[in-house]
Protein backbone atom coordinates (compact mmCIF):
# COMPACT_ATOMS: atom_id res chain seq x y z
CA UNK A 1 0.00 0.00 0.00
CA UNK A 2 3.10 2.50 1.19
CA UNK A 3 4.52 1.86 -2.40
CA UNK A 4 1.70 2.36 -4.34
CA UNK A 5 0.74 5.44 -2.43
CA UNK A 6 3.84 6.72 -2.97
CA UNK A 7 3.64 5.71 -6.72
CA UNK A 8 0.29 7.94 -6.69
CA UNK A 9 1.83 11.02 -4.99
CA UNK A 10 4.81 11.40 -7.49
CA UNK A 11 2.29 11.23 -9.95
CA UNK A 12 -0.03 13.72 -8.82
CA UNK A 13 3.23 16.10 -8.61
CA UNK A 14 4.04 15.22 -11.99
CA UNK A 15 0.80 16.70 -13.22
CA UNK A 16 1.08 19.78 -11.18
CA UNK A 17 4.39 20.44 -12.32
CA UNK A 18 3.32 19.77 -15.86
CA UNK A 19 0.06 22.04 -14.87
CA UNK A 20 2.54 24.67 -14.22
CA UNK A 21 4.92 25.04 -16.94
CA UNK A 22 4.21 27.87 -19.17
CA UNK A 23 2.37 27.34 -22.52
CA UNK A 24 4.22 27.87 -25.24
CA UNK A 25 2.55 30.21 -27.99
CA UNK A 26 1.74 28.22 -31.31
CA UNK A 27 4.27 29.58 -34.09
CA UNK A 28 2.67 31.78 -37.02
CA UNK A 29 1.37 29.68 -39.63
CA UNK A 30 -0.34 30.68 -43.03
CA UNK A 31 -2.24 27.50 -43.34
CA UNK A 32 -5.74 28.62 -44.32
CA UNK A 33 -5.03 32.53 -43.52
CA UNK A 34 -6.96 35.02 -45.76
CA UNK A 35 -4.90 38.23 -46.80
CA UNK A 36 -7.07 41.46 -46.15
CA UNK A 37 -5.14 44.47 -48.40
CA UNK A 38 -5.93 48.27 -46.75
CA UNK A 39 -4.59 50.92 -49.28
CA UNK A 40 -3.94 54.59 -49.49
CA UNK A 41 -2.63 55.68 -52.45
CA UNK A 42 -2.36 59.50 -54.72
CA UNK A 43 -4.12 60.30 -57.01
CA UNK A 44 -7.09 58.27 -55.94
CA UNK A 45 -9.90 57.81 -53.38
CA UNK A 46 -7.97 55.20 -51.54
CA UNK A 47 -7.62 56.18 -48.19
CA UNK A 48 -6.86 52.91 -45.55
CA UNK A 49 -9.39 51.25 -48.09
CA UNK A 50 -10.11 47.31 -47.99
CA UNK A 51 -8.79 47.13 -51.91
CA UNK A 52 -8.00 43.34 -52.31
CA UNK A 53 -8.91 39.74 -50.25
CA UNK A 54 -5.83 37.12 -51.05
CA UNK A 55 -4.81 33.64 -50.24
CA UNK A 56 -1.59 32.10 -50.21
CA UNK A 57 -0.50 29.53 -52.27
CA UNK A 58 2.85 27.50 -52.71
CA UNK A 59 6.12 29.93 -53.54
CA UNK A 60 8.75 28.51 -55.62
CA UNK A 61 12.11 30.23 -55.75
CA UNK A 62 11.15 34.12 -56.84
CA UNK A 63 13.36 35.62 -59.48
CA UNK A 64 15.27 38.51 -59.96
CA UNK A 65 12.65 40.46 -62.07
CA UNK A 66 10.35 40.18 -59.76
CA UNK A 67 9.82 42.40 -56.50
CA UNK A 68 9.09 40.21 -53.44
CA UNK A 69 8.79 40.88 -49.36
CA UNK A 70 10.11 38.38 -47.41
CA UNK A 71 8.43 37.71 -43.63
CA UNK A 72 10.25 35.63 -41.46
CA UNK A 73 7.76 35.10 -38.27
CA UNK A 74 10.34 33.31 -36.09
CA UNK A 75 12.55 36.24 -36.19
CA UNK A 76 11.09 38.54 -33.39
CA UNK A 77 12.32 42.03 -32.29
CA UNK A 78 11.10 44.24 -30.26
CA UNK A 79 7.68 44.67 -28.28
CA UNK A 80 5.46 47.46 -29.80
CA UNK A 81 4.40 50.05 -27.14
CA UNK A 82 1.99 51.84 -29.30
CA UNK A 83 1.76 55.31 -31.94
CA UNK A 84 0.08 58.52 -31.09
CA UNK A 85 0.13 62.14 -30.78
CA UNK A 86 1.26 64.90 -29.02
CA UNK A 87 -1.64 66.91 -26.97
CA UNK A 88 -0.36 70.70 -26.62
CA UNK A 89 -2.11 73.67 -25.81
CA UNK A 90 -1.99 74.52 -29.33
CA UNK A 91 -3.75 71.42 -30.33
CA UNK A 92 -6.32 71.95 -26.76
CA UNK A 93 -7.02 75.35 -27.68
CA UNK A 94 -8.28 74.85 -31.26
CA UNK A 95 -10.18 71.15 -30.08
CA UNK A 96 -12.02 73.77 -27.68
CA UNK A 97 -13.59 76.02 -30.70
CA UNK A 98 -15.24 72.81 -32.69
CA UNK A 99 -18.58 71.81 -32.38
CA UNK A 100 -19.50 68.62 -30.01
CA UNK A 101 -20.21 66.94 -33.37
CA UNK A 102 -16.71 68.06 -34.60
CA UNK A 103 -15.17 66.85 -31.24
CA UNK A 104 -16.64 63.41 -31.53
CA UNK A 105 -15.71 63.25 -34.89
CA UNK A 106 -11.85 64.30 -33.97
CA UNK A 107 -11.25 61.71 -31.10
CA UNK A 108 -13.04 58.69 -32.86
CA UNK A 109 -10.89 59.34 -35.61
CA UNK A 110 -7.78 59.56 -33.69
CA UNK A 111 -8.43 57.31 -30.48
CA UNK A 112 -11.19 54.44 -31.53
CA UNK A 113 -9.65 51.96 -33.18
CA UNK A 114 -12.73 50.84 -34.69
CA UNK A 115 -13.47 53.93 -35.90
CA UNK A 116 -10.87 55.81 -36.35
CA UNK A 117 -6.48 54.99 -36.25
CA UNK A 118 -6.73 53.86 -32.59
CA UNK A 119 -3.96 56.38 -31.04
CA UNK A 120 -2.52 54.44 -28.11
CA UNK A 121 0.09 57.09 -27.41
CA UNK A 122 0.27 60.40 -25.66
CA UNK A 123 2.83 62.79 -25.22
CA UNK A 124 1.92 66.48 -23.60
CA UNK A 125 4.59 69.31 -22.09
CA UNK A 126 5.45 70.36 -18.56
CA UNK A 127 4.63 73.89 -18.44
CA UNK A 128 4.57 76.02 -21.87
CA UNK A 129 6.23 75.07 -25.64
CA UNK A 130 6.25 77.10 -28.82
CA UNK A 131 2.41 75.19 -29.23
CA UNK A 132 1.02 77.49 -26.51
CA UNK A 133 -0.57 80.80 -27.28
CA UNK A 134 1.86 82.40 -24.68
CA UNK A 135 4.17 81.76 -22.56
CA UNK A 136 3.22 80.24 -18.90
CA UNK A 137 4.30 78.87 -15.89
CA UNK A 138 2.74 76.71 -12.95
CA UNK A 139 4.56 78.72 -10.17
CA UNK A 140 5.06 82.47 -9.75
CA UNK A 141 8.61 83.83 -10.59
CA UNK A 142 10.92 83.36 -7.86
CA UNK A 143 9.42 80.37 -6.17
CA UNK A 144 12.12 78.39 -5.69
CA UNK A 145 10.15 76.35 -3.04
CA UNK A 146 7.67 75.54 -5.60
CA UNK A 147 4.41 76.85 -2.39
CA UNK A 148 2.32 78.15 -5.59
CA UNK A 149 2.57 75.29 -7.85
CA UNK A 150 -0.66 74.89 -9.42
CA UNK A 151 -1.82 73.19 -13.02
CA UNK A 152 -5.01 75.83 -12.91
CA UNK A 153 -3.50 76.94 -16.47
CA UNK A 154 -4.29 73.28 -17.89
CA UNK A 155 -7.40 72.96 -16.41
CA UNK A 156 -9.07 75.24 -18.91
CA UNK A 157 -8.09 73.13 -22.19
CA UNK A 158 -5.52 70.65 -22.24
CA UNK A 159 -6.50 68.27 -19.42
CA UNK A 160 -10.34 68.41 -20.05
CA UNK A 161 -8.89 67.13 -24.22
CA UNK A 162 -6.70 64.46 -22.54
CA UNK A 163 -9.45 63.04 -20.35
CA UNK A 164 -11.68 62.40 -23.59
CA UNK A 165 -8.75 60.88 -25.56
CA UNK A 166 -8.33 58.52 -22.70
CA UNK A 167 -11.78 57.68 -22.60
CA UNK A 168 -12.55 57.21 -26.84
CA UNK A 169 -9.18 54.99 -26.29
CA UNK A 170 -11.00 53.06 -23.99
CA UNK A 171 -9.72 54.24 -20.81
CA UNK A 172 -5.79 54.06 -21.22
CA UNK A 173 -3.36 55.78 -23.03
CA UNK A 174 0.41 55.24 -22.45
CA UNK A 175 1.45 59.41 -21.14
CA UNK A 176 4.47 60.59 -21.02
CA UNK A 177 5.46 64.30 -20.73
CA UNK A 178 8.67 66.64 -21.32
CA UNK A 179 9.96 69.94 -20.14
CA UNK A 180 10.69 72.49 -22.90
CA UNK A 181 12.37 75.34 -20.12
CA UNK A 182 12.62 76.01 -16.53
CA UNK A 183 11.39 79.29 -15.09
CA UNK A 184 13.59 82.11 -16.14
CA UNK A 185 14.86 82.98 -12.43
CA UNK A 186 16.20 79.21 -12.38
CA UNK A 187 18.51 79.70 -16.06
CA UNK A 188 21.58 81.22 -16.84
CA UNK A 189 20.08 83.50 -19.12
CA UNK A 190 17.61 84.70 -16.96
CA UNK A 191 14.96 84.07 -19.97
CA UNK A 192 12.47 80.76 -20.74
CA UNK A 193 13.29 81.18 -24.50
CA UNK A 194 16.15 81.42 -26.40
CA UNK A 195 18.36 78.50 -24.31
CA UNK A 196 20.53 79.62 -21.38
CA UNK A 197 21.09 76.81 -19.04
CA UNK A 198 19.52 75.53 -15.61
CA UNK A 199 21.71 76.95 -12.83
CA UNK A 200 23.33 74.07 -10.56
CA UNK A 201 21.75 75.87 -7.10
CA UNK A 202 18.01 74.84 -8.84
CA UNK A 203 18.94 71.34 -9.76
CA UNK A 204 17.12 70.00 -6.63
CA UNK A 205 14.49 72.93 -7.35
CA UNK A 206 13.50 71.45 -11.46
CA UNK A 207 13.92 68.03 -9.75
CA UNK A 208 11.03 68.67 -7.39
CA UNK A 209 9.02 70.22 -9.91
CA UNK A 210 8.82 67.46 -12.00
CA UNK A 211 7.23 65.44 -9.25
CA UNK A 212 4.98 67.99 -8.35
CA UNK A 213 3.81 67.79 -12.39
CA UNK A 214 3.51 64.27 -11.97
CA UNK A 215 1.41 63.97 -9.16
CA UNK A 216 -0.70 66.76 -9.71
CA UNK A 217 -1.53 64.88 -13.13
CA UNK A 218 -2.17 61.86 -11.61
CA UNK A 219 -4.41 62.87 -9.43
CA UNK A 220 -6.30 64.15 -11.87
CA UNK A 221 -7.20 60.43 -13.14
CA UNK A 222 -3.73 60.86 -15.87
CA UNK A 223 -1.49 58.71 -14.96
CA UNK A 224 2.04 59.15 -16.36
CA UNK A 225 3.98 56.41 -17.79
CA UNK A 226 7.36 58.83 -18.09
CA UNK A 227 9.20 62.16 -18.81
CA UNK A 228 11.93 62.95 -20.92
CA UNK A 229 14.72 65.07 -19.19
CA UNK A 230 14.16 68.02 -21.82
CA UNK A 231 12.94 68.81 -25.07
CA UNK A 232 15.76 69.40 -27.53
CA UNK A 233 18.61 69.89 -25.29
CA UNK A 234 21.04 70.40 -27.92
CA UNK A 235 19.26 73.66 -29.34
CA UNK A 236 19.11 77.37 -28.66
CA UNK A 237 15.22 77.74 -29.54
CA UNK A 238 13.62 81.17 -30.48
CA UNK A 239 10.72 79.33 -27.83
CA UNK A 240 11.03 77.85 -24.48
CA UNK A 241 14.05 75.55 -24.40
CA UNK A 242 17.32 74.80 -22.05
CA UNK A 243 20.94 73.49 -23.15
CA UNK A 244 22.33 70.60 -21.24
CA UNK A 245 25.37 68.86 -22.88
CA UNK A 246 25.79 65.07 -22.44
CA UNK A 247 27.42 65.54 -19.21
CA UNK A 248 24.90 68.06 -17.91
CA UNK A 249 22.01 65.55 -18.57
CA UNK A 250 23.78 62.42 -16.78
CA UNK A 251 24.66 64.20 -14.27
CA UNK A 252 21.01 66.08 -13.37
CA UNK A 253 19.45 62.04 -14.08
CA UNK A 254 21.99 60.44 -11.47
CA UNK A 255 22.14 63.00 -8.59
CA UNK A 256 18.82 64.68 -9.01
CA UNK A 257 15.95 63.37 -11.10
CA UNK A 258 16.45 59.89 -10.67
CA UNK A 259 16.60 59.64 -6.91
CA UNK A 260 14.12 62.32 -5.85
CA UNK A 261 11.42 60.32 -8.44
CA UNK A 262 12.60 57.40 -6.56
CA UNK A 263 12.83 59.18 -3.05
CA UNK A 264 9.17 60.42 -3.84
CA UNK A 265 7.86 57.04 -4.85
CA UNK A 266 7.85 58.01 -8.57
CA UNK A 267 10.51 55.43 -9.47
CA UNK A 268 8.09 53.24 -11.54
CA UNK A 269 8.33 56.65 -13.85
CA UNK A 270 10.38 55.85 -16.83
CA UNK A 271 12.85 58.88 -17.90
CA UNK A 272 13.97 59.01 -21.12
CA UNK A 273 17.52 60.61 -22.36
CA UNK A 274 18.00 62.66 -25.21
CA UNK A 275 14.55 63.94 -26.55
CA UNK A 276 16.06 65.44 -29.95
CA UNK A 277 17.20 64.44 -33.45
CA UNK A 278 19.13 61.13 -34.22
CA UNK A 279 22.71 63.16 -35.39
CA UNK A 280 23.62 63.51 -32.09
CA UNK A 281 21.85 60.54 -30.17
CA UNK A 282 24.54 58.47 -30.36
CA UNK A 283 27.09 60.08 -28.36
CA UNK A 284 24.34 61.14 -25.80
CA UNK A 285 23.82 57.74 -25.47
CA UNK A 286 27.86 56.47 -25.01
CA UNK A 287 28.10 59.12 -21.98
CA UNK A 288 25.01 58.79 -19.99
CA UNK A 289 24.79 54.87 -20.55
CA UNK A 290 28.25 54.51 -19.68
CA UNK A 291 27.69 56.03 -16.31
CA UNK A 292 26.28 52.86 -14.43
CA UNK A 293 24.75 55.21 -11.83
CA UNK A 294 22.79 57.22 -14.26
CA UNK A 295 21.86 54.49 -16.53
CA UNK A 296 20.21 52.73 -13.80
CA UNK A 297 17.84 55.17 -14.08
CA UNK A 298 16.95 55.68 -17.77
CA UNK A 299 14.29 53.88 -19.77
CA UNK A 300 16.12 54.11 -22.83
CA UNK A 301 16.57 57.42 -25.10
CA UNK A 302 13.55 59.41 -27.50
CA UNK A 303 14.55 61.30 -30.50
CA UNK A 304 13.17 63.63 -32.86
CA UNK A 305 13.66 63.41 -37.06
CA UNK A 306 14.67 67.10 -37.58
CA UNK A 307 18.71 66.35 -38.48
CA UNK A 308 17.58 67.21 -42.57
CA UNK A 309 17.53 71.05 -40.80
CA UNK A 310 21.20 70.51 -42.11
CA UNK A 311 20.56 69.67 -45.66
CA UNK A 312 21.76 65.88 -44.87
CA UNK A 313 19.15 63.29 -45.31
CA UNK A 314 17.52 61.16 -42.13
CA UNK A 315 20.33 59.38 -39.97
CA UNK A 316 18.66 56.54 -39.70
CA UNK A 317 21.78 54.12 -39.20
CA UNK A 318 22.43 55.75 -35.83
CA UNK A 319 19.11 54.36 -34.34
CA UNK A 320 19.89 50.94 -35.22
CA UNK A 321 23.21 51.22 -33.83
CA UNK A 322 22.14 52.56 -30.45
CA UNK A 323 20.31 49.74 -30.39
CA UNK A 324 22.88 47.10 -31.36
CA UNK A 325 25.31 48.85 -28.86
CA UNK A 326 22.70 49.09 -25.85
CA UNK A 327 20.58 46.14 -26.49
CA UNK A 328 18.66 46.38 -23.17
CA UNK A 329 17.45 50.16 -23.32
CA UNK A 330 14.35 51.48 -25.07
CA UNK A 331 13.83 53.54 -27.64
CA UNK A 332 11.15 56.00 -28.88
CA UNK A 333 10.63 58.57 -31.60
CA UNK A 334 9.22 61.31 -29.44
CA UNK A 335 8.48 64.02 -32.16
CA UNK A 336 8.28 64.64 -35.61
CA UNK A 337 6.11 67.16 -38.01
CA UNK A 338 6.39 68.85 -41.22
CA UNK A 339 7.44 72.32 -40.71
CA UNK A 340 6.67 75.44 -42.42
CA UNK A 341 2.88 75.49 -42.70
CA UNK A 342 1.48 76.25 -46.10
CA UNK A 343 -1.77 75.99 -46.86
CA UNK A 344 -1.46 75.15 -50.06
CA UNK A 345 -0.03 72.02 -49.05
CA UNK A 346 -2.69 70.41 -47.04
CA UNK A 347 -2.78 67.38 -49.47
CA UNK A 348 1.01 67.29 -50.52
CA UNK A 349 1.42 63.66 -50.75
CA UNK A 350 5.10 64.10 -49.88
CA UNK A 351 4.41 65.01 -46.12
CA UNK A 352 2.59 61.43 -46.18
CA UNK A 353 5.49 59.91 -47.50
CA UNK A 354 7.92 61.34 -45.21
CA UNK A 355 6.11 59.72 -42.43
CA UNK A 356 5.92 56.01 -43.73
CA UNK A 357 9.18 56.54 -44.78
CA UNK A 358 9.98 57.53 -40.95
CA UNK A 359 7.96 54.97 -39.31
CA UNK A 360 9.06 52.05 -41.58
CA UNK A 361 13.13 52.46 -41.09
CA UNK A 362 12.57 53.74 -37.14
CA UNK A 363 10.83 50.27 -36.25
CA UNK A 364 12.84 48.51 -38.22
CA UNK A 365 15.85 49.74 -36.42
CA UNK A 366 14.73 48.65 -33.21
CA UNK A 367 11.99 51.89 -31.88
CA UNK A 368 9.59 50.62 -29.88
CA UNK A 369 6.93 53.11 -29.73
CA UNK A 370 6.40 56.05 -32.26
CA UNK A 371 4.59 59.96 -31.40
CA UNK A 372 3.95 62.62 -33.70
CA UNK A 373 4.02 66.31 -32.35
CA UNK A 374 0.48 68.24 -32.35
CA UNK A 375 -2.53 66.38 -33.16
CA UNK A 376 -4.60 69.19 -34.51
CA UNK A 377 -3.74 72.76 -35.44
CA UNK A 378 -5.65 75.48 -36.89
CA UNK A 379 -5.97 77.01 -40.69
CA UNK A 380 -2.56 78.96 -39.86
CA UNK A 381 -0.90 76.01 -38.29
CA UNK A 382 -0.85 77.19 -34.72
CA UNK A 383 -1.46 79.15 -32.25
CA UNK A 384 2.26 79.47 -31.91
CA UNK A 385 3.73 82.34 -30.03
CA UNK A 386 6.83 82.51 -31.90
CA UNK A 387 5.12 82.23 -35.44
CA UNK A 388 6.90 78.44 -35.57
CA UNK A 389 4.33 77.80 -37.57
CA UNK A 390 3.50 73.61 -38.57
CA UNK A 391 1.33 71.28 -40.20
CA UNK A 392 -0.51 68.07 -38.44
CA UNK A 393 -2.05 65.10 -39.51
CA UNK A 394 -5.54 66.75 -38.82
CA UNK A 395 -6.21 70.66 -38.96
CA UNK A 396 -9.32 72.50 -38.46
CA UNK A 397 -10.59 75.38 -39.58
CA UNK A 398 -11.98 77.74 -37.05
CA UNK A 399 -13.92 79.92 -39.46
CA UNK A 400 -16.18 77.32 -41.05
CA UNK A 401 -15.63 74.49 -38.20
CA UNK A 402 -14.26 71.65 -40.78
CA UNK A 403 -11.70 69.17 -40.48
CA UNK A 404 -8.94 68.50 -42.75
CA UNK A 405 -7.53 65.48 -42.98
CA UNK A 406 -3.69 65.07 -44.45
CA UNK A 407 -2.04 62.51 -45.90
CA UNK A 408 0.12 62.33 -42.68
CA UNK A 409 -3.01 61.14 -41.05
CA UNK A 410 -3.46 58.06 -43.33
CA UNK A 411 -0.30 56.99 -43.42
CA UNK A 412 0.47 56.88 -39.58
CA UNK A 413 -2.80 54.81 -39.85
CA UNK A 414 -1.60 52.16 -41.90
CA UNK A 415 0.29 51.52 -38.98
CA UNK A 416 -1.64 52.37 -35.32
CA UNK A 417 -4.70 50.80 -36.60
CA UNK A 418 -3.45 47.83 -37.29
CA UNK A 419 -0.57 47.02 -35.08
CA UNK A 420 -1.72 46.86 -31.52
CA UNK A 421 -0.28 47.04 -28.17
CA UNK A 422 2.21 44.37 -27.09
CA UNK A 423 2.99 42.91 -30.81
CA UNK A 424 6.58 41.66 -31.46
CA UNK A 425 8.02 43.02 -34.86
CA UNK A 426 9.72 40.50 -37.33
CA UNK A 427 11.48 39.91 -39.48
CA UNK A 428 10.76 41.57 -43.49
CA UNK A 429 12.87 42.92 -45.93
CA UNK A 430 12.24 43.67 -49.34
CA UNK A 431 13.69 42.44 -52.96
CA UNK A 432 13.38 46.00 -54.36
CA UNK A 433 14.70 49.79 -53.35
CA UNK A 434 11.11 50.33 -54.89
CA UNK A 435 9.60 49.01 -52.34
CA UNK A 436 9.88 49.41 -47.99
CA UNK A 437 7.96 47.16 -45.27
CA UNK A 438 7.73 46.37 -41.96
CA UNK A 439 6.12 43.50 -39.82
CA UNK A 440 4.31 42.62 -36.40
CA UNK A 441 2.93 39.83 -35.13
CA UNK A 442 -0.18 40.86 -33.19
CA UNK A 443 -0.68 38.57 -29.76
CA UNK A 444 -3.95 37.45 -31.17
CA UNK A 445 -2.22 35.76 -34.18
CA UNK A 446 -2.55 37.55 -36.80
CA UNK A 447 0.44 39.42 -38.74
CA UNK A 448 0.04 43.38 -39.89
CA UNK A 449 2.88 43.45 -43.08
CA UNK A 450 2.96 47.38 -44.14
CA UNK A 451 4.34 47.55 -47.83
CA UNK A 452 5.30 51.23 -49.07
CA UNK A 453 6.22 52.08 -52.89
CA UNK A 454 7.66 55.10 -52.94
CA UNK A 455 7.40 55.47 -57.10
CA UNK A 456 5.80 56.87 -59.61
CA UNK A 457 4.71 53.11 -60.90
CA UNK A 458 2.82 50.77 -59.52
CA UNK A 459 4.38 47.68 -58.50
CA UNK A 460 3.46 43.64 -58.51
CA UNK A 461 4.66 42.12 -55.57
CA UNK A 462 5.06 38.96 -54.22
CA UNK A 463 4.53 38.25 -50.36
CA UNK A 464 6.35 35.02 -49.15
CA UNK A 465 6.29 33.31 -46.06
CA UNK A 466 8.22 30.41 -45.92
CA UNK A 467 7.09 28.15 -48.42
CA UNK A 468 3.82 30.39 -49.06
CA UNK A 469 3.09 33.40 -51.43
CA UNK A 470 0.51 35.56 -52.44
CA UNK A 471 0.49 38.18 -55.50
CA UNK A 472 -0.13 41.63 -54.88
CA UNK A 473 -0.69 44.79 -56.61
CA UNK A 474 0.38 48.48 -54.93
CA UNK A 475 -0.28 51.75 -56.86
CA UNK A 476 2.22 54.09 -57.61
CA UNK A 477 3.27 56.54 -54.33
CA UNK A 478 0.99 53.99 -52.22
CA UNK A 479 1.06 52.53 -49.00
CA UNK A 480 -0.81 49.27 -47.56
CA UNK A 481 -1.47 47.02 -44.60
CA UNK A 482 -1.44 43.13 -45.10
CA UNK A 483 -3.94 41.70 -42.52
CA UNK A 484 -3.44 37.94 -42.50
């Protein structure tokens, strides 16, 4: 009896252990997978249309005259985090002036995912930016104790417009925020525009005031995923901004803003080096990743796409080698727009481009998540209060209460609507210069395969998976979603 009860017990042990062991995910398969094609293309009334339903069939070796994509499921990168928007007060302000009907219509189109691109990103500023119809602070001048901090000023526009995005979204959005300058009595120049630098006796001062931001957002119901260290900290701004060299921003993370968010309980807050273009990211990131003490604290670096203000085209090498040289940290695009408002351009399929073209080499270079600057301006392309004046995806006019939508705003959507949260990119690559893609694997199974031509021809494509194909067609200066 001893023996066979014994004989029972390892059993039953067996089973639990067995019980326990995590389940394995099944591995991407395109047995009996339909191919839904979404496509936005010139020239055409295309916009994120369903254009084309395809199945695969068996692939034999493709040739050199044709143009394939190659998807390699096994081959997984990094975990998506989500696209959005930024939420400014230029972008609060304007939201304000439209009609309810005009509101609805704005945040289903950005935040449901149904109906609309399905934002799942938000980024929004600590105190004033250059999107602000003046500048403004949340303390009075001189407080270096931070006893008037209040976030009255956001009350008005910008937090009311953040509480509906979160709501369309479905009741989270991934926040994170960024400073563009201290107050003027904290800076070297004395001035909240125009650079200057933040004066080592108010280290401890900005420190605190970030947590004060934080809180006082969360308790409003916003709860704030992270904060860059500062907007563009490489340049002397006609707007709100503050220079910190590499050195100056490891060393205000390590013995300042990293310990007082932890100090204050705030250390689940991610911070996030660098904030500005990819020329310079690189060495930002060999100094303050170096630094074992200040690297502890970072998330992992954002950058911005404005480097072509040189004439030099998009650095987008130096992403991917941040990321092969500091596997472990994130990354994030944290702003990009087309500058120079012109009305006249409001459907220049160009702006479009330049955001696939973004999106498509950034996540394929190891970004995780991906935000573009204001989600809505005006007919002018502000308010600005430095006449920086910009275009977004969506503007509306304030005279006859329309929106316009861009071609920026279709293109991001070939990718937020379609890639959700917590997908694993993988691998694709493409036959033909002709031709750019990217690939995620969605946790409920099915792959989103975005295929851009860039050309003034359309283009036949094959899609192969393993030993599986399908055929497809993409118009000339197009841009589609595989759903299969």
């Amino acid at each position: 009896m001893k023996k066979n009860s014994f004989k029972i017990l390892c059993f039953l042990f067996s089973l639990m252990a067995f019980a326990q062991q995590p389940k394995t995910k099944k591995e991407f398969t395109t047995n009996e997978k339909k191919i839904t094609v979404y496509t936005t293309a010139e020239n055409s009334n295309l916009r994120i249309t369903s254009t084309d339903n395809l199945t695969f069939s068996a692939s034999k070796q493709p040739l050199e005259i044709e143009a394939s994509v190659f998807v390699e499921p096994s081959k997984k990168f990094q975990t998506f985090m989500g696209i959005g928007g930024a939420i400014t007060d230029a972008s609060a302000e304007i939201f304000a002036k439209l009609s309810k009907e005009k509101q609805t219509e704005f945040l289903n189109a950005y935040y449901d995912k149904n109906k609309g691109i399905g934002y799942s990103l938000l980024r929004t500023t600590i105190q004033s930016s250059d999107f602000s119809s003046g500048s403004y602070s949340y303390i009075e001048e001189g407080d270096k104790d931070l006893k008037t901090f209040s976030i009255d000023h956001d009350r008005q526009y910008r937090i009311p417009l953040i509480k509906q995005a979160i709501q369309t979204a479905g009741g989270k959005l991934l926040t994170y925020v960024a400073p563009w300058s201290p107050n003027a009595f904290m800076k070297s120049n004395k001035d909240v525009l125009k650079g200057g630098t933040l004066l080592p006796e108010y280290y401890q001062t900005w420190a605190n005031f970030y947590v004060k931001f934080i809180k006082a957002y969360e308790k409003e119901g916003i709860p704030i995923w992270g904060t860059s260290t500062q907007n563009e900290p490489m340049a002397v701004q006609t707007w709100e901004s503050c220079i910190y060299t590499a050195e100056a921003e490891r060393d205000f993370i390590k013995d300042f803003l990293g310990p007082t968010l932890k100090k204050e309980k705030l250390g689940d807050v991610k911070i996030i080096a660098w904030d500005h273009n990819r020329d310079l990211m690189n060495h930002r990131a060999n100094v303050i990743y170096s630094d074992p003490e200040a690297s502890k604290y970072v998330w992992g670096m954002g950058f911005h796409w404005y480097e072509n203000w040189s004439g030099g085209a998009s650095m987008f090498d130096n992403v991917a080698k941040v990321k092969e040289a500091y596997p472990n940290k994130g990354l994030m695009f944290t702003e990009g727009c087309v500058e120079k408002f012109d009305a006249k351009k409001y459907q220049f399929w160009g702006n479009g481009e330049r955001y696939g073209i973004s999106m498509i080499n950034d996540f394929n270079n190891g970004t995780a998540g991906w935000t573009d600057w204001n989600i809505l301006l005006d007919q002018n392309g502000g308010p600005n209060h430095v006449g920086n004046f910009c275009f977004s995806p969506i503007h509306a006019d304030t005279t006859t209460g329309e929106l316009i939508y861009t071609p920026s705003y279709y293109y991001i959507g070939h990718f937020s609507k379609f890639i959700r949260l917590n997908a694993v990119r993988v691998s694709s690559a493409v036959s033909r210069s002709a031709l750019l893609s990217t690939s995620f694997l969605n946790t409920d199974g099915t792959m989103a395969t975005i295929v851009m031509n860039q050309t003034d021809k359309e283009v036949t494509y094959n899609l192969i998976i393993a030993a599986e194909k399908t055929v497809v067609r993409i118009p000339a200066h197009a841009i589609q979603t595989l759903v299969y």
